[in-house]
PDB file of N, CA and C in Angstrom:
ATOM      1  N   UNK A   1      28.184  34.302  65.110  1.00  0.00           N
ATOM      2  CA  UNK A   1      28.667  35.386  64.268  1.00  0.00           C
ATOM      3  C   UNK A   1      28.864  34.910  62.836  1.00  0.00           C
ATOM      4  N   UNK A   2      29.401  33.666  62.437  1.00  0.00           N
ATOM      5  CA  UNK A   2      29.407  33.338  61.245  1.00  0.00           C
ATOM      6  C   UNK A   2      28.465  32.996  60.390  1.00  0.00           C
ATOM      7  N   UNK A   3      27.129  32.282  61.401  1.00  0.00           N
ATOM      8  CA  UNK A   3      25.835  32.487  60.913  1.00  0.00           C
ATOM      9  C   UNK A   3      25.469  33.609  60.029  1.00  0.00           C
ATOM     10  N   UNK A   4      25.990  34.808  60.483  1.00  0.00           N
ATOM     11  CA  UNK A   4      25.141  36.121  60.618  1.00  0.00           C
ATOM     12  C   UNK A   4      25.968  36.468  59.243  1.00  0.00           C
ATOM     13  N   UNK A   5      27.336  35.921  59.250  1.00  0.00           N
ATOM     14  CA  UNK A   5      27.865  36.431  57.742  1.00  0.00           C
ATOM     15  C   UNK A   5      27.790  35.365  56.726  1.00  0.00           C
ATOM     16  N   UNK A   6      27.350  34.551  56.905  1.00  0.00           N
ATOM     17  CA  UNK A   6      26.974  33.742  55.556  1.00  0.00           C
ATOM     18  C   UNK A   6      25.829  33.930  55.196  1.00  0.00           C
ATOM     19  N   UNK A   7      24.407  34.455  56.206  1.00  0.00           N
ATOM     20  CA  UNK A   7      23.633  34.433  55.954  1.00  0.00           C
ATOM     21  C   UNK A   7      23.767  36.324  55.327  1.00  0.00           C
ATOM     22  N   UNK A   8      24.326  36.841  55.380  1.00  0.00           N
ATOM     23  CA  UNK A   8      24.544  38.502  54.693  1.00  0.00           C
ATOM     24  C   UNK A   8      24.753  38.003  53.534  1.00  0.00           C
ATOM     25  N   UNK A   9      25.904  37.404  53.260  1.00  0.00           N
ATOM     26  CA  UNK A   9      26.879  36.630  52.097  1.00  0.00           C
ATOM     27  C   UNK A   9      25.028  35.964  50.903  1.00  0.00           C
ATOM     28  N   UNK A  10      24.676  35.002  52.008  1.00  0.00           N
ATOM     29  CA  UNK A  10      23.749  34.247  50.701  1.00  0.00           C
ATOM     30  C   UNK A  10      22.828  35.782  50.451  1.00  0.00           C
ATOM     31  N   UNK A  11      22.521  36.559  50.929  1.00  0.00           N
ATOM     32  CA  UNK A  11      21.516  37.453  50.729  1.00  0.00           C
ATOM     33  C   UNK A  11      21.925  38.671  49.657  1.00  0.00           C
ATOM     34  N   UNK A  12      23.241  38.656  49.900  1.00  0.00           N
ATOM     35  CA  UNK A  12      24.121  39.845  48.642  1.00  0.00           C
ATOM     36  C   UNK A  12      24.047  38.861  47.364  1.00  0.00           C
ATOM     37  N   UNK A  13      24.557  37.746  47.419  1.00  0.00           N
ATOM     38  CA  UNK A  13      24.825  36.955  46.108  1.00  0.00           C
ATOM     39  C   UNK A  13      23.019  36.582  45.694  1.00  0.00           C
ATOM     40  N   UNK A  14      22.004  36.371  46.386  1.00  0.00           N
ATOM     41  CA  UNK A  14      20.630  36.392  45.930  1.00  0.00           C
ATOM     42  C   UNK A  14      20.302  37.334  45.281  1.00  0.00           C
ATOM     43  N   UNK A  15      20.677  38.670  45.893  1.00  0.00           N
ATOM     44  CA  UNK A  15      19.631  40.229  45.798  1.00  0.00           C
ATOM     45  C   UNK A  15      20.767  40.450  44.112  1.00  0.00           C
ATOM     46  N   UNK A  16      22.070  40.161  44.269  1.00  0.00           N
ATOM     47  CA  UNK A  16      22.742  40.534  42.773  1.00  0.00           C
ATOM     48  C   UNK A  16      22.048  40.138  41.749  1.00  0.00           C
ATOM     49  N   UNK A  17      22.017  38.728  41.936  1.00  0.00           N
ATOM     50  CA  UNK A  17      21.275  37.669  40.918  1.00  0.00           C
ATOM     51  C   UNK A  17      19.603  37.960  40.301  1.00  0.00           C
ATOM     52  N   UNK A  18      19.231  38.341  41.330  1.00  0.00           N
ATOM     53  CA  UNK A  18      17.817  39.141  41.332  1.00  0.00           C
ATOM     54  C   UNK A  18      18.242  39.952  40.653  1.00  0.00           C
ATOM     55  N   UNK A  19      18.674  41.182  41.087  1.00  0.00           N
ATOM     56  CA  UNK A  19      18.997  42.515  39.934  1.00  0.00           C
ATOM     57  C   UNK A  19      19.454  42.148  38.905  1.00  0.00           C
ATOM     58  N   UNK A  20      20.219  41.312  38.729  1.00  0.00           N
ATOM     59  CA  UNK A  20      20.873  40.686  37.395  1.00  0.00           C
ATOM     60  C   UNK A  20      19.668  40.604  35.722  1.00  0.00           C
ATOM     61  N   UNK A  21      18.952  39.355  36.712  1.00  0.00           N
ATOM     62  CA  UNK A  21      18.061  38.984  36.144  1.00  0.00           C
ATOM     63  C   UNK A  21      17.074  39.591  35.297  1.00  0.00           C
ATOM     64  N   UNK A  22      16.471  40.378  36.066  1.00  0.00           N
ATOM     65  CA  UNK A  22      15.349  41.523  36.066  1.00  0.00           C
ATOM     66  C   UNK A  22      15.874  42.600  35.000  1.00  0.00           C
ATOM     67  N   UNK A  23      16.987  42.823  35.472  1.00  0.00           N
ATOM     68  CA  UNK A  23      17.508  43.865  33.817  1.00  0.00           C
ATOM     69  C   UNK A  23      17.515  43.259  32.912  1.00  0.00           C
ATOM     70  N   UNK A  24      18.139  41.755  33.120  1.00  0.00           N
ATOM     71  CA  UNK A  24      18.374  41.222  31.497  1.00  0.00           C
ATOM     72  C   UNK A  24      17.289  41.066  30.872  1.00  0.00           C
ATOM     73  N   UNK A  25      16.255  40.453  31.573  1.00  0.00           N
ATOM     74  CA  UNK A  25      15.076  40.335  30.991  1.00  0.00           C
ATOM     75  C   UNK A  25      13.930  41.541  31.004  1.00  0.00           C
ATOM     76  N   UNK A  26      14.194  41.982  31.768  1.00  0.00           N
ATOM     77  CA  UNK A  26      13.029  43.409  31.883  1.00  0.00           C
ATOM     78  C   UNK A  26      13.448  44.539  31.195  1.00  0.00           C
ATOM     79  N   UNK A  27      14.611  45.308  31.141  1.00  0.00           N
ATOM     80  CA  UNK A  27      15.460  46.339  30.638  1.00  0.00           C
ATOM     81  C   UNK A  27      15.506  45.984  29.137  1.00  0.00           C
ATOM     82  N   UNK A  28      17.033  45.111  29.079  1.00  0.00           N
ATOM     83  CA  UNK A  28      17.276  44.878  28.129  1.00  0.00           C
ATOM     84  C   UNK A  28      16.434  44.898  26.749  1.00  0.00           C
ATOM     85  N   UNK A  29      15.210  44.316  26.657  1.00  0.00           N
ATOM     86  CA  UNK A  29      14.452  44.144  25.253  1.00  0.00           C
ATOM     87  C   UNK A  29      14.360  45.648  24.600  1.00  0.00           C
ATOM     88  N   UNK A  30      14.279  46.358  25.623  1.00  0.00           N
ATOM     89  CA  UNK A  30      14.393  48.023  25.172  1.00  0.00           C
ATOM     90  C   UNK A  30      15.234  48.762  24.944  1.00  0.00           C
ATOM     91  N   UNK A  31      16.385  47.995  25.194  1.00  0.00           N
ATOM     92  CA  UNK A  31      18.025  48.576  24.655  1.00  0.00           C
ATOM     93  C   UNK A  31      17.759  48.780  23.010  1.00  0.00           C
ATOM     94  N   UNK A  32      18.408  48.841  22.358  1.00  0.00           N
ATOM     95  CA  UNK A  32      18.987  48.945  20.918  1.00  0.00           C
ATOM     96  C   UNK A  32      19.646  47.687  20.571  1.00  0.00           C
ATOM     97  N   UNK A  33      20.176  46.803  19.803  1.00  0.00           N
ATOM     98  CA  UNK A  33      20.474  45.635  19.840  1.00  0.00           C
ATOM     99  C   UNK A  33      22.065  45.936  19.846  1.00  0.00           C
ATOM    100  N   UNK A  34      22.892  47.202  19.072  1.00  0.00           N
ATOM    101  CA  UNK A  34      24.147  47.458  18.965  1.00  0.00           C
ATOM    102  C   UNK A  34      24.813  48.097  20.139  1.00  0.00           C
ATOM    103  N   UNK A  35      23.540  48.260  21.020  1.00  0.00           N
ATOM    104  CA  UNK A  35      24.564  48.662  22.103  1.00  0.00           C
ATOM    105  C   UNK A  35      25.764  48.487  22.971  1.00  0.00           C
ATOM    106  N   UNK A  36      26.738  48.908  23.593  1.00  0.00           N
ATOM    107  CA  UNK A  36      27.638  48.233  24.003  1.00  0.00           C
ATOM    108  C   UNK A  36      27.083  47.532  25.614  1.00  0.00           C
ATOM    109  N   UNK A  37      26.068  47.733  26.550  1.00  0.00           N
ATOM    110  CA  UNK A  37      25.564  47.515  27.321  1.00  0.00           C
ATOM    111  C   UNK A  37      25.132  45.894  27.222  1.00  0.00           C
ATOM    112  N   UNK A  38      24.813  45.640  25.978  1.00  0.00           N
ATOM    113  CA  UNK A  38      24.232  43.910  25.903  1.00  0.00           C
ATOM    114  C   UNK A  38      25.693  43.183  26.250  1.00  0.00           C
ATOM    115  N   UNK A  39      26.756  43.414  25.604  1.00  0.00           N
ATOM    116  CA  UNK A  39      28.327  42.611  26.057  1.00  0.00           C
ATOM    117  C   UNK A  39      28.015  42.025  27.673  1.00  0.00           C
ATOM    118  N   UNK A  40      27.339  42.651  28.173  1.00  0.00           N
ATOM    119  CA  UNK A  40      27.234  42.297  29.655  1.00  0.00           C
ATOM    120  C   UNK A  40      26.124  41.120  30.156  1.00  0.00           C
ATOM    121  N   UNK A  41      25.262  41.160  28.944  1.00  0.00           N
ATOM    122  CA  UNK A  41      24.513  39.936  29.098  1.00  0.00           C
ATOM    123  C   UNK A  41      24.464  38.773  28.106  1.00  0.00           C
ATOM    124  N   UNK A  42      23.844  37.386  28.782  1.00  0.00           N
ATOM    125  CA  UNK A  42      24.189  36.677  27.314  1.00  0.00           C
ATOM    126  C   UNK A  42      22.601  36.683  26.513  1.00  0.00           C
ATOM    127  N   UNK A  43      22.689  36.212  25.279  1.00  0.00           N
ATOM    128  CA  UNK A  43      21.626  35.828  24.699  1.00  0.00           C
ATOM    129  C   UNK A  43      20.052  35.616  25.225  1.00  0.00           C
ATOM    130  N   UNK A  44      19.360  36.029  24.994  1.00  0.00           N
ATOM    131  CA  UNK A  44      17.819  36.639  25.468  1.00  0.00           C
ATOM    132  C   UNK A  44      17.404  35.328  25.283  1.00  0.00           C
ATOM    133  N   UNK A  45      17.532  33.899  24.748  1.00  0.00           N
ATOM    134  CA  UNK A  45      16.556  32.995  25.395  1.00  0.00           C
ATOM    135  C   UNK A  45      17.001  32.106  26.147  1.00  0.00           C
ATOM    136  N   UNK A  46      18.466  32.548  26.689  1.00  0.00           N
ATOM    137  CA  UNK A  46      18.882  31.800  28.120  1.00  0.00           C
ATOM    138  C   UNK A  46      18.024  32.336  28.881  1.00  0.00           C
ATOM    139  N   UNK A  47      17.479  33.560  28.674  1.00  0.00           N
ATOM    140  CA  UNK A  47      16.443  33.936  30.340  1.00  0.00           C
ATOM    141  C   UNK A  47      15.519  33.082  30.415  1.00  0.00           C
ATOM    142  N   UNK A  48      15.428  32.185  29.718  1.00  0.00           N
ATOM    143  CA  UNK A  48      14.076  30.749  29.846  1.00  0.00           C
ATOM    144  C   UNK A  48      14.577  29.516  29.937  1.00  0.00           C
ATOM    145  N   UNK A  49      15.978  29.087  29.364  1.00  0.00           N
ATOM    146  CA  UNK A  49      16.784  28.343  29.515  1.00  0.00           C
ATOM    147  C   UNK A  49      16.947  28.156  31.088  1.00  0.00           C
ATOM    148  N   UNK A  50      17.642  28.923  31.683  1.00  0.00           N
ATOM    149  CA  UNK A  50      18.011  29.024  32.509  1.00  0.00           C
ATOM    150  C   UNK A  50      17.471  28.329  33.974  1.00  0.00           C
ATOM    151  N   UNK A  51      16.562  29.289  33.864  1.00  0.00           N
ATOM    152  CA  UNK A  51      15.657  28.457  34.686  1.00  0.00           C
ATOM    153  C   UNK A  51      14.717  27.816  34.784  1.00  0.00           C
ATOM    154  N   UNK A  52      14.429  26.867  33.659  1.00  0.00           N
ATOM    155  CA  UNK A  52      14.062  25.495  33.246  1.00  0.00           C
ATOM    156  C   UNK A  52      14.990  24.549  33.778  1.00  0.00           C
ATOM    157  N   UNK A  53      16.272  24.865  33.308  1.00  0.00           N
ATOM    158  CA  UNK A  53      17.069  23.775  33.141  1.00  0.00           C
ATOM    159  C   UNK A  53      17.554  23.655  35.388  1.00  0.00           C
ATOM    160  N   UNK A  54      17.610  24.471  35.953  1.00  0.00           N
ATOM    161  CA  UNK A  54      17.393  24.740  37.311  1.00  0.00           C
ATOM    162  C   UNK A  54      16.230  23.970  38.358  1.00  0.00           C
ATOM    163  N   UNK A  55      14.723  24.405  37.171  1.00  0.00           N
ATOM    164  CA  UNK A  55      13.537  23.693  38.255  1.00  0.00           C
ATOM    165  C   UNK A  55      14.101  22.211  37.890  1.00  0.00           C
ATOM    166  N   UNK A  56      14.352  22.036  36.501  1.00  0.00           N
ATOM    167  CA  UNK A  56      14.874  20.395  36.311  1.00  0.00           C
ATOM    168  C   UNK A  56      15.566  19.868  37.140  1.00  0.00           C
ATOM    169  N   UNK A  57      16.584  20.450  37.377  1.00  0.00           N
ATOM    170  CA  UNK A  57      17.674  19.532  38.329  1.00  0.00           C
ATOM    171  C   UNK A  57      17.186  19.924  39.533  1.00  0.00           C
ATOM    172  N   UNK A  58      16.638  20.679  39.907  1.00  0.00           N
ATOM    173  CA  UNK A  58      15.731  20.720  41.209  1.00  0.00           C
ATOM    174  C   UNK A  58      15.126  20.005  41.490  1.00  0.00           C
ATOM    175  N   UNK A  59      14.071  20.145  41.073  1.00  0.00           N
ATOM    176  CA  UNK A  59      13.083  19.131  40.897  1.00  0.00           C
ATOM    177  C   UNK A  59      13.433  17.053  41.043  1.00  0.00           C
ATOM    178  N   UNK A  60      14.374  17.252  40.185  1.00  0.00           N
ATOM    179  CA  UNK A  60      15.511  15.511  40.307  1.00  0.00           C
ATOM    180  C   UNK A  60      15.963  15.299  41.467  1.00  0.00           C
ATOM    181  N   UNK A  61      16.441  16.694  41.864  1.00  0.00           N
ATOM    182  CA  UNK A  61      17.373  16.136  43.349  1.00  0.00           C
ATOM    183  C   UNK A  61      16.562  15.626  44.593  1.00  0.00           C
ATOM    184  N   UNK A  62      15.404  16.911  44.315  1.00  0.00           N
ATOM    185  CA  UNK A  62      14.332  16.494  45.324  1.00  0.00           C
ATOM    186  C   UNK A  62      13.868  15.158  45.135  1.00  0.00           C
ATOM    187  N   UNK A  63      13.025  14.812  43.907  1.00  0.00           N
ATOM    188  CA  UNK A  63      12.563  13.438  44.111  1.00  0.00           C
ATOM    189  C   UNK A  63      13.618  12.579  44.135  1.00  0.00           C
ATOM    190  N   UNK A  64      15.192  12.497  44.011  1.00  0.00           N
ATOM    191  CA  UNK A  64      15.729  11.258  44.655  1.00  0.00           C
ATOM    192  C   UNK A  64      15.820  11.505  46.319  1.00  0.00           C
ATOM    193  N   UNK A  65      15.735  12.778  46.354  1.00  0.00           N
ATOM    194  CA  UNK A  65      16.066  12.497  48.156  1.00  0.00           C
ATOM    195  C   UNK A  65      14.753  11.886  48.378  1.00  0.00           C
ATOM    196  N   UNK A  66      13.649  12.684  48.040  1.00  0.00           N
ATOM    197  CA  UNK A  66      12.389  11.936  48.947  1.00  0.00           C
ATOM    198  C   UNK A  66      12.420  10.449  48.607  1.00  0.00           C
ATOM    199  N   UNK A  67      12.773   9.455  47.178  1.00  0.00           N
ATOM    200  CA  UNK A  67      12.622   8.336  47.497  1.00  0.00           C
ATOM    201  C   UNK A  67      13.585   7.055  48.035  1.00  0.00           C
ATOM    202  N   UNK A  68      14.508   8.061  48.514  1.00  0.00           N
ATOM    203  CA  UNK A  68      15.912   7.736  49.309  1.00  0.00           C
ATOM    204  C   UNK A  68      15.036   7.594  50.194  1.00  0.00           C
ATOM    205  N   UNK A  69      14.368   8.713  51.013  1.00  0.00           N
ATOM    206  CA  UNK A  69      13.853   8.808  52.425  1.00  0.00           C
ATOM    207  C   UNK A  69      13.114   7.952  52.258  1.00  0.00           C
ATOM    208  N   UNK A  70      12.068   7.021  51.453  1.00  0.00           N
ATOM    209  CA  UNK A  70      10.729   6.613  51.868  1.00  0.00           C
ATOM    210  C   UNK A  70      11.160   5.019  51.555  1.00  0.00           C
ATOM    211  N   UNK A  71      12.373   4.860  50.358  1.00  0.00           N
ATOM    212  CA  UNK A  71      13.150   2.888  50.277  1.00  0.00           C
ATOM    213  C   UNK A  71      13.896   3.080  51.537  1.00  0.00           C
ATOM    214  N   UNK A  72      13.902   3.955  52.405  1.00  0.00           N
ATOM    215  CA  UNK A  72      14.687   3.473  53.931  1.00  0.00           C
ATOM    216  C   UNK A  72      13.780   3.377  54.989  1.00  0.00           C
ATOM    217  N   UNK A  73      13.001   4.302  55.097  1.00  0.00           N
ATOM    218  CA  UNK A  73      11.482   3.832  55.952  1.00  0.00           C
ATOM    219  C   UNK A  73      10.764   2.957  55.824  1.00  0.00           C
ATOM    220  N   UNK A  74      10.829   2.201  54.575  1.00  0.00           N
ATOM    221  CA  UNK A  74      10.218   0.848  54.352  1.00  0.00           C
ATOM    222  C   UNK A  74      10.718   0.273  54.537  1.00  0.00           C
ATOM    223  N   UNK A  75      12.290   0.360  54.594  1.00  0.00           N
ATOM    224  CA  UNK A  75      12.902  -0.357  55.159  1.00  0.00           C
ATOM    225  C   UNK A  75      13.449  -0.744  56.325  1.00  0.00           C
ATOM    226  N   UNK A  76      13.050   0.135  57.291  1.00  0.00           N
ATOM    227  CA  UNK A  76      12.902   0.290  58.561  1.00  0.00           C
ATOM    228  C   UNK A  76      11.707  -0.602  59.224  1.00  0.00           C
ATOM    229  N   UNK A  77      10.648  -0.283  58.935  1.00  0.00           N
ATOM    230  CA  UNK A  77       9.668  -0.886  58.800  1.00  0.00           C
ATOM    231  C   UNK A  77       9.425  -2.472  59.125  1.00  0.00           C
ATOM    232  N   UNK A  78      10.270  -2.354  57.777  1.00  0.00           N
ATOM    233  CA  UNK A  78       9.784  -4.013  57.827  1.00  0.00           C
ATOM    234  C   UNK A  78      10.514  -4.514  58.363  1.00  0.00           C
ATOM    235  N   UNK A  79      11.983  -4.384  58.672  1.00  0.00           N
ATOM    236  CA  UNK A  79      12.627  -4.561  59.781  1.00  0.00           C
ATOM    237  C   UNK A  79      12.249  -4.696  61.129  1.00  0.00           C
ATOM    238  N   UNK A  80      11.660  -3.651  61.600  1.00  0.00           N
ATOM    239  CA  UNK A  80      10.511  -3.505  62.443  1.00  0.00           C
ATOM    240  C   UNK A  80       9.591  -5.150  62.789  1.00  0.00           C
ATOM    241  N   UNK A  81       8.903  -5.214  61.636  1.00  0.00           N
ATOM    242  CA  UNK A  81       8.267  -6.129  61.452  1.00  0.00           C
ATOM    243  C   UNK A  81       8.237  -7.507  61.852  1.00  0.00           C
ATOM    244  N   UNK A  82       9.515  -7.240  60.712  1.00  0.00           N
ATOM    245  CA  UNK A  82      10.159  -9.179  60.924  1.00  0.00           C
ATOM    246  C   UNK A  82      10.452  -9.271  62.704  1.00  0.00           C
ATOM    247  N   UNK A  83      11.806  -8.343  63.346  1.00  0.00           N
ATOM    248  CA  UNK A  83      11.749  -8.588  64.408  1.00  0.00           C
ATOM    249  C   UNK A  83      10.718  -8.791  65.551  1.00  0.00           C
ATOM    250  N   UNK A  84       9.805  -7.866  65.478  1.00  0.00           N
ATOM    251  CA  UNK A  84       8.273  -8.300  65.905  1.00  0.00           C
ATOM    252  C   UNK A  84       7.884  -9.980  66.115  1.00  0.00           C
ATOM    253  N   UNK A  85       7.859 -10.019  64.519  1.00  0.00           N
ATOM    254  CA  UNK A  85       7.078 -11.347  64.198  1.00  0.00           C
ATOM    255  C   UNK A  85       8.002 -12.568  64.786  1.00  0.00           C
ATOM    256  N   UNK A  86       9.232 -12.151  64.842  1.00  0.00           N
ATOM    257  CA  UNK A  86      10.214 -13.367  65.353  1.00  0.00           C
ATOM    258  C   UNK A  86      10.407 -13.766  67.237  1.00  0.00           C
ATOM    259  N   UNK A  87       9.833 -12.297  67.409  1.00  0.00           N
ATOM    260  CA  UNK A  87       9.651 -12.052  69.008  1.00  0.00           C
ATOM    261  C   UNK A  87       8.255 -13.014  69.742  1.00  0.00           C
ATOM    262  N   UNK A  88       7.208 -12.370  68.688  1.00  0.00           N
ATOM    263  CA  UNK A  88       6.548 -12.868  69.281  1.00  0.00           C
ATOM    264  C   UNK A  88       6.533 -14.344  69.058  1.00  0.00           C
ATOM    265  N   UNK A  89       6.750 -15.037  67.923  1.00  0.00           N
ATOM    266  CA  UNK A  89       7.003 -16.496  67.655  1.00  0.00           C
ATOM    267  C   UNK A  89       7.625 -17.186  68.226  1.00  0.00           C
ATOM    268  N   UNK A  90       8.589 -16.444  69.096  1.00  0.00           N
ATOM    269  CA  UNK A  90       9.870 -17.592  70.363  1.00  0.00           C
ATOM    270  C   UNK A  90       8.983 -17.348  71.207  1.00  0.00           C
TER     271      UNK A  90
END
């Protein structure tokens, strides 16, 4: 059951963010610039900011996990290895 509400939960806070988005950048340029409606969004070249600066740290986190994962499999490995080589040598 809690599955079922976090996974509602991530899907409301996605679908907002989505709508969010899409106005600020899709709508908005066609507002008037004095309108009182912009107060609600920030500055028109965070919509590129934004998610640049996102694939970036994305992008970082991923390649340290993957080369977390692959300096421990080598290191497994050769672990592997040595014990092997010491096995078969006695």
């Amino acid at each position: 059951m809690l599955d079922k509400l976090v996974g509602l939960a991530m899907l409301v806070a996605a679908s907002a963010v989505f709508i969010y988005y899409s106005i600020w950048t899709l709508a908005m340029p066609f507002v008037d610039a004095d309108h009182p409606l912009h107060s609600f969004f920030p500055p028109r070249e965070w919509a590129i900011r934004i998610p640049v600066i996102l694939i970036l740290l994305g992008s970082a986190v991923l390649g340290s996990f993957l080369s977390i994962v692959m300096i421990r499999s080598n290191r497994k490995k050769a672990a592997k290895a040595k014990s092997a080589a010491a096995k078969k040598k006695a």
